[in-house]
Protein backbone atom coordinates (compact mmCIF):
# COMPACT_ATOMS: atom_id res chain seq x y z
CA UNK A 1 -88.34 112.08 73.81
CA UNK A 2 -87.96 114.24 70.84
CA UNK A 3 -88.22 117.45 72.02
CA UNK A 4 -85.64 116.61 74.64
CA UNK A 5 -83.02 115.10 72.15
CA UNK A 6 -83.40 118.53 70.12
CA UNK A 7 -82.76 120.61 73.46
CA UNK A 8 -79.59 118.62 73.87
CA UNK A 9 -78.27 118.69 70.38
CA UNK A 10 -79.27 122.20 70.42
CA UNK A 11 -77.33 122.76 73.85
CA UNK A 12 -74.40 120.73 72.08
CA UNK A 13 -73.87 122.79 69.44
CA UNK A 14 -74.11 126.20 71.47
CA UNK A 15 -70.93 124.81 73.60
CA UNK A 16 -68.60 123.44 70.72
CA UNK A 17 -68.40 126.59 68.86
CA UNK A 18 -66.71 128.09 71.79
CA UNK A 19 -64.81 125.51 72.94
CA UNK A 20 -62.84 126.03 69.38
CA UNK A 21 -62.45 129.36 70.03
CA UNK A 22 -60.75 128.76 73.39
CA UNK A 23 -58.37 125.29 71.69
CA UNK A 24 -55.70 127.78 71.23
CA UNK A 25 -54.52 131.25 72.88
CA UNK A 26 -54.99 133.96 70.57
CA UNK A 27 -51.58 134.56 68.93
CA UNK A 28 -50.06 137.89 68.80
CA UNK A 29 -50.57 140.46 65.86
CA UNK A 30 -46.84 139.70 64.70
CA UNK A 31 -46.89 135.91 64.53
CA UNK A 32 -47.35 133.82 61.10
CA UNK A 33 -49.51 131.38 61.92
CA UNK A 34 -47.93 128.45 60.21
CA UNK A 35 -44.49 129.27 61.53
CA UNK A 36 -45.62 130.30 65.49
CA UNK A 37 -43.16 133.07 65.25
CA UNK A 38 -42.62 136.64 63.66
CA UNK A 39 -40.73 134.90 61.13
CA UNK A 40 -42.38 132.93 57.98
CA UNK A 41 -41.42 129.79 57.40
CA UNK A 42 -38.70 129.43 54.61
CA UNK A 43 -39.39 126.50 51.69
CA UNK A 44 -37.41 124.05 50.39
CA UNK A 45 -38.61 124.50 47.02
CA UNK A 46 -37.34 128.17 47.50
CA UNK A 47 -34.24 128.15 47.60
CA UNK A 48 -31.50 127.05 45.23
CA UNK A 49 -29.17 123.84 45.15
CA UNK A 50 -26.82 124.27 48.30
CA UNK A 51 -29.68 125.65 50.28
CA UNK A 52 -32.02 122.64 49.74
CA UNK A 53 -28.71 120.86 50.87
CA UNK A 54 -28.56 122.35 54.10
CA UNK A 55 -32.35 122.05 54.42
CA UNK A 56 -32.03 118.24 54.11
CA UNK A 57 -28.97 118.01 56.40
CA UNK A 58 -31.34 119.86 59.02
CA UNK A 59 -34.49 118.90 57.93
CA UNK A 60 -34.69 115.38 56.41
CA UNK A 61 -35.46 114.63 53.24
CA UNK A 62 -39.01 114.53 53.38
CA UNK A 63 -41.12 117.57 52.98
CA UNK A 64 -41.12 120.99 51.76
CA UNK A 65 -41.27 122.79 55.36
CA UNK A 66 -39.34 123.30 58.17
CA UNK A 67 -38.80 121.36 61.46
CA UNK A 68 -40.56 124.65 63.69
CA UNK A 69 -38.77 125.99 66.69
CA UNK A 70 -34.91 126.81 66.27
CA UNK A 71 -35.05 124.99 62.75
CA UNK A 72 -37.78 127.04 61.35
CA UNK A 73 -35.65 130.22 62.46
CA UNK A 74 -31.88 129.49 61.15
CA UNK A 75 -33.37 128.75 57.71
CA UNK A 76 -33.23 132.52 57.64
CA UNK A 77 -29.31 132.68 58.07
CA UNK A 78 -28.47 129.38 56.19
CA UNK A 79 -24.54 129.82 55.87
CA UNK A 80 -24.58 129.73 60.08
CA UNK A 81 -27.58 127.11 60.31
CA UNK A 82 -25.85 123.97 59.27
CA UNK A 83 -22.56 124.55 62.01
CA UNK A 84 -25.48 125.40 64.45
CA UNK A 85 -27.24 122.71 64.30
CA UNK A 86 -24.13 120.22 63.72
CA UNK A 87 -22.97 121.11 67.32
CA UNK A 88 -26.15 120.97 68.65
CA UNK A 89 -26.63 116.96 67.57
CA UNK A 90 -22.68 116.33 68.50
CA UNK A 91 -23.53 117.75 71.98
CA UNK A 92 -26.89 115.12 71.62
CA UNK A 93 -24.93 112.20 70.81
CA UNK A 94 -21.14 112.32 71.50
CA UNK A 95 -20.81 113.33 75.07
CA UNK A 96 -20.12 111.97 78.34
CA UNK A 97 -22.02 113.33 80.26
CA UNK A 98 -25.33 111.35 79.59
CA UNK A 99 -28.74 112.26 78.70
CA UNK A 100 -30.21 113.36 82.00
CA UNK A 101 -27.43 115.73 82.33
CA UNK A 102 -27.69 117.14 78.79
CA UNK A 103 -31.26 118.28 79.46
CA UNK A 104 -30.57 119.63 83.26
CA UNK A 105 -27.59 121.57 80.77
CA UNK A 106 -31.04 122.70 78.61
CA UNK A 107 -33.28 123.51 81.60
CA UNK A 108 -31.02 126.33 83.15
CA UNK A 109 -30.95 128.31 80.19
CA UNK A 110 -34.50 128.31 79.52
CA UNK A 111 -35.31 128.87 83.08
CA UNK A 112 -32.68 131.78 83.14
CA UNK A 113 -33.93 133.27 79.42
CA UNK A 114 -37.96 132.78 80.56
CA UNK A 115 -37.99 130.57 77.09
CA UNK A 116 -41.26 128.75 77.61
CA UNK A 117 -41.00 126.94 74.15
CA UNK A 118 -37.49 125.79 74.98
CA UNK A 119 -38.38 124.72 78.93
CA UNK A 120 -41.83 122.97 77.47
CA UNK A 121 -39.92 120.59 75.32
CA UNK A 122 -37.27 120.01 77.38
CA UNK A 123 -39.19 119.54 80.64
CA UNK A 124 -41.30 116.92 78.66
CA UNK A 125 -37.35 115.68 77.25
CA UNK A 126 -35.70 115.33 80.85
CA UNK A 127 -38.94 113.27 82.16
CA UNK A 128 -38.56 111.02 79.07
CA UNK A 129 -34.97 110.36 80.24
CA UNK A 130 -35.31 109.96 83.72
CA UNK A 131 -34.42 113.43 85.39
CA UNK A 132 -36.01 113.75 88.80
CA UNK A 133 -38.87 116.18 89.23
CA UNK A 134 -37.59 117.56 92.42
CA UNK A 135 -34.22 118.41 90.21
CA UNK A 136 -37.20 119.79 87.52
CA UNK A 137 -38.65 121.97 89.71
CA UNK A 138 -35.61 123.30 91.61
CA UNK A 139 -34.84 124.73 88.78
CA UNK A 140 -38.43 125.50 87.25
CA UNK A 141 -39.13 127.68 90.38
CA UNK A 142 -35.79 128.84 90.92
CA UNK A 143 -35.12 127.20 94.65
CA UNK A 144 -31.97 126.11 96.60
CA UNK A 145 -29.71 123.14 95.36
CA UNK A 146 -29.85 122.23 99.07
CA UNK A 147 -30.85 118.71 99.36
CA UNK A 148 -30.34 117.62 96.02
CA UNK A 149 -27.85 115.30 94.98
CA UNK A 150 -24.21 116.50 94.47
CA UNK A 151 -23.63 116.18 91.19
CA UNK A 152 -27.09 117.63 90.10
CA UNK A 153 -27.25 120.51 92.88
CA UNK A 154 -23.34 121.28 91.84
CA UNK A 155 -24.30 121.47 87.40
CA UNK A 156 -27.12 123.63 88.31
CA UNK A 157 -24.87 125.86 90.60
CA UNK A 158 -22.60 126.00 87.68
CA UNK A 159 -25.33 127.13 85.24
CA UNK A 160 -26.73 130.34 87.15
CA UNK A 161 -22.70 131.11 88.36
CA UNK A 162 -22.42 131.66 84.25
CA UNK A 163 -25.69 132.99 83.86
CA UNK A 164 -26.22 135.43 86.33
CA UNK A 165 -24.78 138.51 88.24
CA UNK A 166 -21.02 139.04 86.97
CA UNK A 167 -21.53 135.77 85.21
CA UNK A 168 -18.47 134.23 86.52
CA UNK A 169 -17.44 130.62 87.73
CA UNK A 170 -15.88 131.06 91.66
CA UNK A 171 -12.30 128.68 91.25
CA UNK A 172 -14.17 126.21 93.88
CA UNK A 173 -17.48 125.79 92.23
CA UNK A 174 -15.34 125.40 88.87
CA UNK A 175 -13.23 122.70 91.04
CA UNK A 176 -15.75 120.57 92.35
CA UNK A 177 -17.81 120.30 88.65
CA UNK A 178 -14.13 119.15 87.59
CA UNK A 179 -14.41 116.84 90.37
CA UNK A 180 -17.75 114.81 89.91
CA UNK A 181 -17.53 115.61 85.80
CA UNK A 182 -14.12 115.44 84.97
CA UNK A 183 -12.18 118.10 82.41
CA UNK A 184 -14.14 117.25 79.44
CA UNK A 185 -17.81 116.21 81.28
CA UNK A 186 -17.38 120.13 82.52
CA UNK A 187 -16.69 121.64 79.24
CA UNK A 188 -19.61 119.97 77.32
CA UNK A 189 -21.96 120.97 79.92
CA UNK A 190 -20.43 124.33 79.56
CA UNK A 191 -21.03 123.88 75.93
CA UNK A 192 -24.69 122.64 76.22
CA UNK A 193 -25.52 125.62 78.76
CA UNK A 194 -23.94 127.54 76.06
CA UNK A 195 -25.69 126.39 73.24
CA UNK A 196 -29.46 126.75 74.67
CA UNK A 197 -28.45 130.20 75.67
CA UNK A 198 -28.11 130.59 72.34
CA UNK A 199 -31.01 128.99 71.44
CA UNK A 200 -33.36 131.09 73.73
CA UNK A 201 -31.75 133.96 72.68
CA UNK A 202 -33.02 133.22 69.06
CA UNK A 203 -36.51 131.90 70.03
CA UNK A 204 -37.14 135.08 72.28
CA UNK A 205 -36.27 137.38 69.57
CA UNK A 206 -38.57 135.86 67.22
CA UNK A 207 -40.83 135.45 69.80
CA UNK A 208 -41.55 131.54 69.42
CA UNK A 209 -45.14 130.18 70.26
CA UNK A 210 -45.59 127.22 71.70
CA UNK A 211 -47.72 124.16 69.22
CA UNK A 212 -51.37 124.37 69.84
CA UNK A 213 -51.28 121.21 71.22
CA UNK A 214 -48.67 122.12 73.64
CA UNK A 215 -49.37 122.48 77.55
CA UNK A 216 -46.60 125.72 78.85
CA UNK A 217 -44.71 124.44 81.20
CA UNK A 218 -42.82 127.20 82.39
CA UNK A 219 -44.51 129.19 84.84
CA UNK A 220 -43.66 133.06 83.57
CA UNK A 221 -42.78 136.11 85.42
């Protein structure tokens, strides 16, 4: 039996030297590997009295690092990270529109930008809440509205009328969202669609990688 254990552990130990090679894509040349972008990660203990102040208000109170993703990145402009991150958790918390529609709001953006890190989380967000996967994957693989429900075929309408071609809102698509949403229900979404545009903007330019623990979501182009 011993010479048979000793092939296996032998075996055993050829395989798991590779297999934590392959845990984790091999990052581009320009990526800090504790931040997952092409920007560092920005300390706490670094900066001075009102910056550890906005660091908190973003960040918490615990810790010396960053919350990665969009937090990570703003660190690097701190006078416009605490007002960007404000109206991102007002959007969160004091709308009308509801969870599942604030993360159909996130989805068209990221689908529209190609943001996998964005989509990722907020596929994995909009299941969490409820959001239908055929509404998911309408919009993951860019199909027709047609058969969806009204109010979720109409938001998603809305999003790639502002997103793409001449990026304008026909006066009957803007009509109907008025319709099912009401005045303000149609400017936060507008606001929302607005904000994650924003948002992929910033992660694409620094080029955002996805945790290594993260599946991608977002099948690219």
């Amino acid at each position: 039996m011993r010479p048979l254990v000793c092939v296996l552990f032998l075996s055993l130990c050829a395989v798991m030297p590779a297999r934590a090679q392959t845990s984790r894509p091999t990052l581009p040349p320009d990526i800090d590997a504790q931040s997952n972008s092409r920007l560092p990660l920005i300390l706490k203990e670094s900066l001075d009295e009102e910056g550890r102040r906005i660091f908190e208000a973003i960040n918490g109170k615990d810790g010396n690092t960053p919350r990665l993703g969009p937090p990570a990145s703003t660190m690097h402009s701190l006078a416009a990270a605490e007002p960007y991150d404000r109206l991102n958790q007002l959007l969160r918390s004091a709308n009308v529109i509801g969870p599942q529609f604030f993360e159909i709001s996130t989805l068209v953006p990221a689908r529209e930008f190609n943001q996998q890190y964005e989509w990722t989380a907020h596929e994995r967000g909009a299941r969490r809440v409820g959001v239908a996967e055929e509404v998911i994957d309408v919009i993951k693989h860019d199909r027709s509205t047609s058969g969806l429900p009204d109010k979720e075929a109409t938001a998603i309408e809305f999003g790639r009328a502002m997103l793409r071609g001449n990026r304008q809102v026909p006066p009957e698509l803007f009509a109907r969202m008025v319709s099912l949403f009401g005045e303000r229900g149609t400017i936060e979404i507008t606001m929302v669609m607005g904000d994650y545009a924003m948002t992929a903007m910033l992660l694409n330019a620094v080029n955002q990688q996805l945790p290594p623990d993260w599946e991608p979501l977002l099948p690219m182009p």
